[in-house]
C-alpha atoms as a PDB file:
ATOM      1  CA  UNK A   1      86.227  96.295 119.989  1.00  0.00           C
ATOM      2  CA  UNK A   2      85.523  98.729 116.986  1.00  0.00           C
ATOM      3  CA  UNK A   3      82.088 100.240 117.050  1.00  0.00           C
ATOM      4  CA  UNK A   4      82.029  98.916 113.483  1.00  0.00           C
ATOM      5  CA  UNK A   5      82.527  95.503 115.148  1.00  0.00           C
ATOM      6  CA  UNK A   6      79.760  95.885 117.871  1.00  0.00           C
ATOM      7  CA  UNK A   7      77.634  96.253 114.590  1.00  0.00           C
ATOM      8  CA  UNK A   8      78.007  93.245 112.560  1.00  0.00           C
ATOM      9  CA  UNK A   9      78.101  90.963 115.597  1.00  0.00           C
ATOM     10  CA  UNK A  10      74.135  93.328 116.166  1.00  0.00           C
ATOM     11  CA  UNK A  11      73.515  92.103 112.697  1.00  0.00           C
ATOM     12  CA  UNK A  12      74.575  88.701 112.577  1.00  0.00           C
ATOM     13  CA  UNK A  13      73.178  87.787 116.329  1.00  0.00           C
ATOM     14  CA  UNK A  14      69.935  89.376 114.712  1.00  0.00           C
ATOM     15  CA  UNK A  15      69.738  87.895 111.638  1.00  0.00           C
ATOM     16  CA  UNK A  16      70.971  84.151 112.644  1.00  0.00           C
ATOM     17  CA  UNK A  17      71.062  83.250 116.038  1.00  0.00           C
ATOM     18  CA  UNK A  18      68.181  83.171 117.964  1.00  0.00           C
ATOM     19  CA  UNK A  19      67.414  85.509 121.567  1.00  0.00           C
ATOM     20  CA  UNK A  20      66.581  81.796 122.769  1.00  0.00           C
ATOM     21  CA  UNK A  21      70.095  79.977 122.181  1.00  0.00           C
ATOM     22  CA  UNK A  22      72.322  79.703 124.914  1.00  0.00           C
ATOM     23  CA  UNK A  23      75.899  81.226 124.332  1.00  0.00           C
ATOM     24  CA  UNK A  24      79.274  81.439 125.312  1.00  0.00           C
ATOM     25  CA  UNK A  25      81.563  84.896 125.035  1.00  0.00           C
ATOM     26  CA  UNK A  26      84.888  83.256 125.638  1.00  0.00           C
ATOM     27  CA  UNK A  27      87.597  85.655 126.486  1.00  0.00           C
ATOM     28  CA  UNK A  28      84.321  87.804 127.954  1.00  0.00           C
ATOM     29  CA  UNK A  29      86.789  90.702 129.818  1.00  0.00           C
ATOM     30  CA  UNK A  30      84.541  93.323 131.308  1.00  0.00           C
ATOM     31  CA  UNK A  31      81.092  91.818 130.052  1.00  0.00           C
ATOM     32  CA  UNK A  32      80.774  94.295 127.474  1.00  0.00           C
ATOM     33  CA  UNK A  33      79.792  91.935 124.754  1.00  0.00           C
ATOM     34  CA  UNK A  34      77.331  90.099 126.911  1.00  0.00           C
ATOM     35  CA  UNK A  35      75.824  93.577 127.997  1.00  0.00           C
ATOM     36  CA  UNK A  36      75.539  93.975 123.906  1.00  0.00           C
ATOM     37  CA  UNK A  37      73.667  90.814 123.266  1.00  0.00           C
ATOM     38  CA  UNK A  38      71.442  91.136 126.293  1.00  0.00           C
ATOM     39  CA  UNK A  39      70.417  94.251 125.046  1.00  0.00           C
ATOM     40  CA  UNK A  40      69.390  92.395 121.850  1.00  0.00           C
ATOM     41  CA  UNK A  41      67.022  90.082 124.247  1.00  0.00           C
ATOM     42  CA  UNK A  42      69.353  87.242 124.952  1.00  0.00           C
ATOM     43  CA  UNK A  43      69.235  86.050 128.046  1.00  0.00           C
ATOM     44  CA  UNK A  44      70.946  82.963 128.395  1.00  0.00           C
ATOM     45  CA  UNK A  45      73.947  84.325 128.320  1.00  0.00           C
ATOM     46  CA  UNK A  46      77.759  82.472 129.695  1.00  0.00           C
ATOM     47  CA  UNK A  47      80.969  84.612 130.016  1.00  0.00           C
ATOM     48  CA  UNK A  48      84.551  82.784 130.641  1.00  0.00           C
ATOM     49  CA  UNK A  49      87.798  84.573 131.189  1.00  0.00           C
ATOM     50  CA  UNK A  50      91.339  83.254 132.202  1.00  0.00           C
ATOM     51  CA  UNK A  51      91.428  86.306 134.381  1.00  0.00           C
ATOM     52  CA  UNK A  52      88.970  85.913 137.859  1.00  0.00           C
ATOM     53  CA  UNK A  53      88.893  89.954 138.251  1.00  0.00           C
ATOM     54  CA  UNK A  54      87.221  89.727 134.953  1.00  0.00           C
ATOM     55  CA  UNK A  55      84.724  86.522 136.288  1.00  0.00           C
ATOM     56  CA  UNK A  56      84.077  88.852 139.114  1.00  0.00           C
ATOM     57  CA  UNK A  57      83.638  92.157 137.335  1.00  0.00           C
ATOM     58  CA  UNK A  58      81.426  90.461 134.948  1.00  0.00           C
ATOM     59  CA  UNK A  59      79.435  88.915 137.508  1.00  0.00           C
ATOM     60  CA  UNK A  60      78.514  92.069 139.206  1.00  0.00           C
ATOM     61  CA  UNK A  61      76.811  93.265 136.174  1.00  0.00           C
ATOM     62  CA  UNK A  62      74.359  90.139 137.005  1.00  0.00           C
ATOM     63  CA  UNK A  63      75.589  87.423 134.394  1.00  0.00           C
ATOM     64  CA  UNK A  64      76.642  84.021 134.436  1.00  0.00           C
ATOM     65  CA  UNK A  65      80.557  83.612 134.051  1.00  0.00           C
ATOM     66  CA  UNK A  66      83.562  81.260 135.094  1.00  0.00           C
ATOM     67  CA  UNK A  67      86.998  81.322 134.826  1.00  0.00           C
ATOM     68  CA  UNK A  68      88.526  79.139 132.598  1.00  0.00           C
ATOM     69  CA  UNK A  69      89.424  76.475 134.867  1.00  0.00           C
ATOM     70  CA  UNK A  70      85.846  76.716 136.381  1.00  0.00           C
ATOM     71  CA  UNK A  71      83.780  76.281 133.303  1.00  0.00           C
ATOM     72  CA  UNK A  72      86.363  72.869 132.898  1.00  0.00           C
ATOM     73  CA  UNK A  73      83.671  70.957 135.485  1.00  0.00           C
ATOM     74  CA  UNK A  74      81.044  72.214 134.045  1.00  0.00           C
ATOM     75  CA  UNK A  75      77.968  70.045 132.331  1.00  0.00           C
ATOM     76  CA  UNK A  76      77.376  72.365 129.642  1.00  0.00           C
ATOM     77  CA  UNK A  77      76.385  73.151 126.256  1.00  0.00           C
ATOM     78  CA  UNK A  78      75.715  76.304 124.352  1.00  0.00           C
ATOM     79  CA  UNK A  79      74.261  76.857 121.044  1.00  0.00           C
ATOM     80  CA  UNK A  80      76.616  79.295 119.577  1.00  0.00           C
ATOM     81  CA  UNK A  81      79.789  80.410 121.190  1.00  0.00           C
ATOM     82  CA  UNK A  82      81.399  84.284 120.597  1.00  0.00           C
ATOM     83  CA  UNK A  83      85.299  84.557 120.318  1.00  0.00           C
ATOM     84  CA  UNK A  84      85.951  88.325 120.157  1.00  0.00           C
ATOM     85  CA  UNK A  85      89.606  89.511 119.377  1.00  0.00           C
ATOM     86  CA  UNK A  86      90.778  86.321 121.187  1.00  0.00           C
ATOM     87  CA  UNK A  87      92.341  83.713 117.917  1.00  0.00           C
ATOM     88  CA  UNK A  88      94.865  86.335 117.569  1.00  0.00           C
ATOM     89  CA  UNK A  89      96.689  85.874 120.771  1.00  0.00           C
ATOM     90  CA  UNK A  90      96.731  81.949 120.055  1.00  0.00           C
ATOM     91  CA  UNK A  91      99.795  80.900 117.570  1.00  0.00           C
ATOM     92  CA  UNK A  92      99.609  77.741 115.362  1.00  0.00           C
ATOM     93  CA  UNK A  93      99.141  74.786 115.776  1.00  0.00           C
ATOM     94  CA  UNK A  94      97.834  75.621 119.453  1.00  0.00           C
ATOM     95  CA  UNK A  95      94.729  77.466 117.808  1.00  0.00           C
ATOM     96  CA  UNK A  96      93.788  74.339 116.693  1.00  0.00           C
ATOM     97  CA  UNK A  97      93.190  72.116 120.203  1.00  0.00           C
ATOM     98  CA  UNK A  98      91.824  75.446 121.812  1.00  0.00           C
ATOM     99  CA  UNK A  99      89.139  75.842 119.179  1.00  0.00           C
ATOM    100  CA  UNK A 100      88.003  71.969 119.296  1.00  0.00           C
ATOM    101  CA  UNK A 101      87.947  72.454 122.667  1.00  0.00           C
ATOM    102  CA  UNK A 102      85.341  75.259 122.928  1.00  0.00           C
ATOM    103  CA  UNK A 103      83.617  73.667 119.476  1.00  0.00           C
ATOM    104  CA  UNK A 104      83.240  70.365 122.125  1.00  0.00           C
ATOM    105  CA  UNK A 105      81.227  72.674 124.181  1.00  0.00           C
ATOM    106  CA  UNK A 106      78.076  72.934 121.427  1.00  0.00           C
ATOM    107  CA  UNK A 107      74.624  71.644 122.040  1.00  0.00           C
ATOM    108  CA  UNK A 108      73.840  70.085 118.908  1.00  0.00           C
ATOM    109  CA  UNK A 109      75.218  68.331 115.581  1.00  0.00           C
ATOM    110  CA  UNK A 110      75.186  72.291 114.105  1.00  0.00           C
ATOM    111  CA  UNK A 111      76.204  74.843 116.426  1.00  0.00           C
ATOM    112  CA  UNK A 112      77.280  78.452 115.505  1.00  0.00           C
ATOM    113  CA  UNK A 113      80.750  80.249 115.930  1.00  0.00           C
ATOM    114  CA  UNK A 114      81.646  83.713 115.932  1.00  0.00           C
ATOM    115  CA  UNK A 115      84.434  85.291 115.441  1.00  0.00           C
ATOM    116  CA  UNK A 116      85.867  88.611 115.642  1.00  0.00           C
ATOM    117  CA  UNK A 117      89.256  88.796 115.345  1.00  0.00           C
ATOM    118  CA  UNK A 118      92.085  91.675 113.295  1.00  0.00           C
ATOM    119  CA  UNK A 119      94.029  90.447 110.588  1.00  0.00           C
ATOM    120  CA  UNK A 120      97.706  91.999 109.961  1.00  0.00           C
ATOM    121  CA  UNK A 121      97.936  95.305 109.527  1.00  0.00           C
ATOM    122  CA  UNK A 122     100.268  97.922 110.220  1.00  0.00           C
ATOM    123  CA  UNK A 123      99.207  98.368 113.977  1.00  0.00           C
ATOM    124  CA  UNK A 124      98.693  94.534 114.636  1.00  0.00           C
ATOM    125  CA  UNK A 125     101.998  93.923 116.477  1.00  0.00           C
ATOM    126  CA  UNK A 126     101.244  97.347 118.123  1.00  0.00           C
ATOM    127  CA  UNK A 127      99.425  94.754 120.993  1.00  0.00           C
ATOM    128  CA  UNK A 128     102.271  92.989 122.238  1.00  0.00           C
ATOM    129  CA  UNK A 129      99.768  90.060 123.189  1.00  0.00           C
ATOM    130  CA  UNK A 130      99.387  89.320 119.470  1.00  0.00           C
ATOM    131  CA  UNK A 131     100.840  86.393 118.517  1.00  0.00           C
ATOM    132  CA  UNK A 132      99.435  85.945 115.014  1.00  0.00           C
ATOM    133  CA  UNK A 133      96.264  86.802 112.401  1.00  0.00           C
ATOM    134  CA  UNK A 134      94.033  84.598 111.183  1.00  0.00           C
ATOM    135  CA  UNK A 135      92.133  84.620 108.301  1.00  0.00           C
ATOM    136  CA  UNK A 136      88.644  83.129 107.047  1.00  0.00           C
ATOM    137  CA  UNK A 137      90.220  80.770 104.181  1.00  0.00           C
ATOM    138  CA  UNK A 138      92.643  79.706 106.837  1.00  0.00           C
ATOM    139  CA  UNK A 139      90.025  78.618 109.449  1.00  0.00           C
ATOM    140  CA  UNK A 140      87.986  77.250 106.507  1.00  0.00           C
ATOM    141  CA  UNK A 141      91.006  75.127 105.694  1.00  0.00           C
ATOM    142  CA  UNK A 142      92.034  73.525 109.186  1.00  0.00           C
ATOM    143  CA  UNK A 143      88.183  72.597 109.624  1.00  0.00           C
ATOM    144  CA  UNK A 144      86.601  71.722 106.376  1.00  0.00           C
ATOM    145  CA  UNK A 145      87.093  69.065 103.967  1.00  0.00           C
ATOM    146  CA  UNK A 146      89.135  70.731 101.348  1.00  0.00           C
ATOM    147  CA  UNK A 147      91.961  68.756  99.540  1.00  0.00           C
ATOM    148  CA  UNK A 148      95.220  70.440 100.523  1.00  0.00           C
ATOM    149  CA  UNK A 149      98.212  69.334 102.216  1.00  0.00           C
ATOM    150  CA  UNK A 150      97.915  69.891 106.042  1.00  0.00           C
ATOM    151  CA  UNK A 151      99.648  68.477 109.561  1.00  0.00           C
ATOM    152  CA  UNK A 152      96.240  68.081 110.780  1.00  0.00           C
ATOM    153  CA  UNK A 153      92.640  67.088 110.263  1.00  0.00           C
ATOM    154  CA  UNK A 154      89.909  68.043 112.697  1.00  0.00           C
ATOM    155  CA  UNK A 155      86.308  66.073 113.241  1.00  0.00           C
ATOM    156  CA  UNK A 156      84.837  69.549 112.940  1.00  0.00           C
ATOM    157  CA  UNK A 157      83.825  71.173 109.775  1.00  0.00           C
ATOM    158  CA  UNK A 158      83.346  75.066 109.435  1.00  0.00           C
ATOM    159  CA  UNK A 159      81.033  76.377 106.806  1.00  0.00           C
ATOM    160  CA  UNK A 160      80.797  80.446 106.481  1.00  0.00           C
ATOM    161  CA  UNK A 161      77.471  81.884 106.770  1.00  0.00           C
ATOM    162  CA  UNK A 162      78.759  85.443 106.533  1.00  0.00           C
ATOM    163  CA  UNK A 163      81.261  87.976 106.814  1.00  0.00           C
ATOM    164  CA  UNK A 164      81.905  91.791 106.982  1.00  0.00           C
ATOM    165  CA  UNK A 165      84.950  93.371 106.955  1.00  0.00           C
ATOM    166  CA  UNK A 166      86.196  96.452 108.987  1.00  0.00           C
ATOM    167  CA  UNK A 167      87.585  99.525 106.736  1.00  0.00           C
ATOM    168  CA  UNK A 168      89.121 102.130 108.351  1.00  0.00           C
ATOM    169  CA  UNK A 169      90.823 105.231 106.958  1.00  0.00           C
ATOM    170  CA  UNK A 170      94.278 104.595 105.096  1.00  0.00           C
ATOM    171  CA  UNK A 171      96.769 106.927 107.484  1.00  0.00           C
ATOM    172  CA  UNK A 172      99.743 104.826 108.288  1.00  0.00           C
ATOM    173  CA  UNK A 173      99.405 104.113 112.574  1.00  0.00           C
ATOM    174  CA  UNK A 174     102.864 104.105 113.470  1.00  0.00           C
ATOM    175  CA  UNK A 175     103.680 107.614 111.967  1.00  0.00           C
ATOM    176  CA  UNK A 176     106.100 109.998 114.100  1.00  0.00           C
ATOM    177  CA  UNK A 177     103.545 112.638 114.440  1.00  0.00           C
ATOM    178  CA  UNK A 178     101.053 110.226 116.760  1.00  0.00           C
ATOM    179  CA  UNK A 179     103.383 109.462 119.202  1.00  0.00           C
ATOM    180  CA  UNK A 180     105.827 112.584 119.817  1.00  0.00           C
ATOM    181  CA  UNK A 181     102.809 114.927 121.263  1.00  0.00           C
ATOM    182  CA  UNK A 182     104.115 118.118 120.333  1.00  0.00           C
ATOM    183  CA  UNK A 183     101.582 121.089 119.533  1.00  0.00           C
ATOM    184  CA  UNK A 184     102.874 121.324 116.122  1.00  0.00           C
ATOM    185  CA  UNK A 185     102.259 117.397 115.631  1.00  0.00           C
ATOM    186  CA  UNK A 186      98.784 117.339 116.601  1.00  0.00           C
ATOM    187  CA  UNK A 187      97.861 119.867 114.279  1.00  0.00           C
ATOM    188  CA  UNK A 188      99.532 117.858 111.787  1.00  0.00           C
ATOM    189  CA  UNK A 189      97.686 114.770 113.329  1.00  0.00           C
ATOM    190  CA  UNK A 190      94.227 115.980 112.838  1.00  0.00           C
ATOM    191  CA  UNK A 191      95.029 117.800 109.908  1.00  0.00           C
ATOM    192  CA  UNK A 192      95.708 114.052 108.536  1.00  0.00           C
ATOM    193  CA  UNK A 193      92.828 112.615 109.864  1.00  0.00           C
ATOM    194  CA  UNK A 194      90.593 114.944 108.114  1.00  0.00           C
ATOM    195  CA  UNK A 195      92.400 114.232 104.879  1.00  0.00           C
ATOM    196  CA  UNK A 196      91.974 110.419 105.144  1.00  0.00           C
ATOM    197  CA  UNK A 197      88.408 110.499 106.332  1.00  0.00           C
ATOM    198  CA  UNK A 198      87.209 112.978 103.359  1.00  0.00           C
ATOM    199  CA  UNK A 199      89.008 110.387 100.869  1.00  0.00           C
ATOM    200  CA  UNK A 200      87.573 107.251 102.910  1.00  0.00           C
ATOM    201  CA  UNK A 201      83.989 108.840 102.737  1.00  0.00           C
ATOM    202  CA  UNK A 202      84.473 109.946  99.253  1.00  0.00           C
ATOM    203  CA  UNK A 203      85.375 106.731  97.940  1.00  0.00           C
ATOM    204  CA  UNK A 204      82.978 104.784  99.640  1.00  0.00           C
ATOM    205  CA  UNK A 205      85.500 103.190 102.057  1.00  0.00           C
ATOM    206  CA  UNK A 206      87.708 102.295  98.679  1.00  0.00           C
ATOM    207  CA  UNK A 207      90.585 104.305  99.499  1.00  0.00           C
ATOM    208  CA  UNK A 208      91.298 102.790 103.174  1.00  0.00           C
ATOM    209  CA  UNK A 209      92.737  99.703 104.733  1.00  0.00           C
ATOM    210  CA  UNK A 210      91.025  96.523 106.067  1.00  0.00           C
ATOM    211  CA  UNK A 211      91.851  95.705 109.325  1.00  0.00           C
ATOM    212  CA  UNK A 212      89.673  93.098 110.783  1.00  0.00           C
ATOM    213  CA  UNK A 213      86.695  90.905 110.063  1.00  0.00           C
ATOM    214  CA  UNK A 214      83.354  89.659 111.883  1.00  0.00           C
ATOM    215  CA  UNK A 215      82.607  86.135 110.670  1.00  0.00           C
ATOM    216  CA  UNK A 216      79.353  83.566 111.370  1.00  0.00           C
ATOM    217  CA  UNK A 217      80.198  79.922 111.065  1.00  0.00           C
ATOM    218  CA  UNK A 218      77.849  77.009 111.321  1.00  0.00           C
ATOM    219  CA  UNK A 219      80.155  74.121 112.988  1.00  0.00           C
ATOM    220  CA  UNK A 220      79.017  69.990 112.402  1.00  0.00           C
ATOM    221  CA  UNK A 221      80.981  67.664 112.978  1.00  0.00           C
ATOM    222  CA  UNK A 222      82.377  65.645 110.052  1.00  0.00           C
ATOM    223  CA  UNK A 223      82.670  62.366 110.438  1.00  0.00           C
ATOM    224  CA  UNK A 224      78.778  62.195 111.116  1.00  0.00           C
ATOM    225  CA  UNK A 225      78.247  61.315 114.435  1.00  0.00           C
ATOM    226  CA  UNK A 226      77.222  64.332 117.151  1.00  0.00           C
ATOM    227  CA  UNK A 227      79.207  67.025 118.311  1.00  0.00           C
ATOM    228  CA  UNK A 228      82.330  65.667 120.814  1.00  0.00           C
ATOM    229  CA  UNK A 229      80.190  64.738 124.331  1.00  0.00           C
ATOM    230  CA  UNK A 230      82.770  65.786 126.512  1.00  0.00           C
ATOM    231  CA  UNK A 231      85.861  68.311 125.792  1.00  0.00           C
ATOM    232  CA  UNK A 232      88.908  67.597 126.108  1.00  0.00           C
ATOM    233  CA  UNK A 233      90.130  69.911 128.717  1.00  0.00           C
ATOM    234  CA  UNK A 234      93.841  67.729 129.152  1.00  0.00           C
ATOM    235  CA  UNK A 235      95.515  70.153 126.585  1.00  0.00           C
ATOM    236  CA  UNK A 236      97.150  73.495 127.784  1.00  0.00           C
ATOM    237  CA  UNK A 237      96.254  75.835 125.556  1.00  0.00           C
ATOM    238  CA  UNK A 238      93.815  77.546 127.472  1.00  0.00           C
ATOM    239  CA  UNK A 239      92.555  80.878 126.831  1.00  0.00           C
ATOM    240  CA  UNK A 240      95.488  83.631 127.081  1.00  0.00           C
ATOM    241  CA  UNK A 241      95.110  86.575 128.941  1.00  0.00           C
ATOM    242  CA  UNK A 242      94.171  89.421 126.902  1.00  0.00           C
ATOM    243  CA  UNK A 243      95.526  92.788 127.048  1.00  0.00           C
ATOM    244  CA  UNK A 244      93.352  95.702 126.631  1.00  0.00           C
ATOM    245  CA  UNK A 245      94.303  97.508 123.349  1.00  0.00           C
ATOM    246  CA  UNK A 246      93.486 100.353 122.859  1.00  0.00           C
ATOM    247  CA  UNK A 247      93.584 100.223 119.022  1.00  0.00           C
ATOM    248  CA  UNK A 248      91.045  97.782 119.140  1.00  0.00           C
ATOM    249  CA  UNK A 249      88.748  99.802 121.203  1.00  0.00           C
END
């Protein structure tokens, strides 16, 4: 995760989600997320991972976590629940049964979702695990209540509290120069970065490429009645394993 990632989700766990609320980092890898938020003075804090070296490294660091097919017997409920570069190694229409089945997990009638994800851009498919972007109007329109035509409806309804967008500088990522490590090409290399930087600063982030969005969502569910009671875990589309990227980092 970007450092302009670990920002927003500072901003919007500060600004609308309270240290009190209970939440679940699915996809939680090496805890770093939940060391974030703790930092920030939550303390009920859940991590779940498909990988049980990840459970274990987590736990180590003194939080709660469970591997996917743990948290399954689980009683629980959270009040908000963080999916951090995770959607994007889910294709379509699988996204849509693993979501409801987290969104199942929620406390009450409103329950927040976060979500940090990339969208496509020219070093998306550089993570082999990617299987496909997703993008806020998108999400908005598999769980809201807007009139277009659609395989599927969900009981849950989405509505965006906020969202920030990551920038980054405009060089092209797969460019010869990066990846044939001659001295003459990282010369070149940083001689590029400095160039794209100076016109990213100098244009207030105008001249650059978007790459990836943190986004707050307050979940209900629509037909009126509470939040699902019990998930339904009988699907297969369980969290995939993530692999580290280091374009992400």
């Amino acid at each position: 995760m970007t450092n302009s990632d670990r920002r927003n989700l500072r901003r919007f766990c500060r600004k609308y989600v309270s240290p009190e609320s209970r939440l679940l980092d699915v996809g939680c890898g090496l805890g770093e997320n939940l060391e974030l938020l703790r930092a920030l003075g939550f303390n009920s804090l859940v991590g779940t991972d498909i990988s049980k070296e990840m459970v274990d490294r987590t736990r180590e660091k003194g939080f709660e976590a469970y591997t996917v097919d743990e948290l399954r017997y689980l009683n629980d409920k959270y009040d908000a629940i963080l999916f951090s570069h995770v959607i994007e190694h889910v294709g379509y229409p699988e996204i849509q049964s693993f979501l409801e089945t987290y969104l199942g997990l929620l406390e009450s009638r409103e329950g927040y979702v976060i979500i940090i994800t990339p969208v496509l851009y020219d070093a998306f498919y550089n993570d082999v695990d990617h299987i496909k972007p997703y993008y806020v109007d998108g999400l908005l329109r598999l769980f809201s209540t807007i009139n277009v035509s659609q395989q599927y409806e969900s009981p849950f309804r989405f509505n965006l509290i906020d969202l920030r967008y990551r920038r980054q500088i405009a060089l092209p990522y797969n460019i010869r120069c990066r990846f044939i490590r001659t001295p003459l090409n990282l010369v070149k290399m940083k001689i590029l970065n400095a160039l794209a930087a100076v016109a990213f600063f100098m244009s207030f982030g105008l001249f650059g490429k978007t790459s990836g969005y943190v986004a707050i969502f307050r979940v209900s569910c629509g037909n009126g009645e509470a939040l699902l009671e019990k998930p339904s875990w009988l699907n297969t589309h369980s969290l995939q394993m993530k692999i580290t990227n280091p374009i992400d980092s």
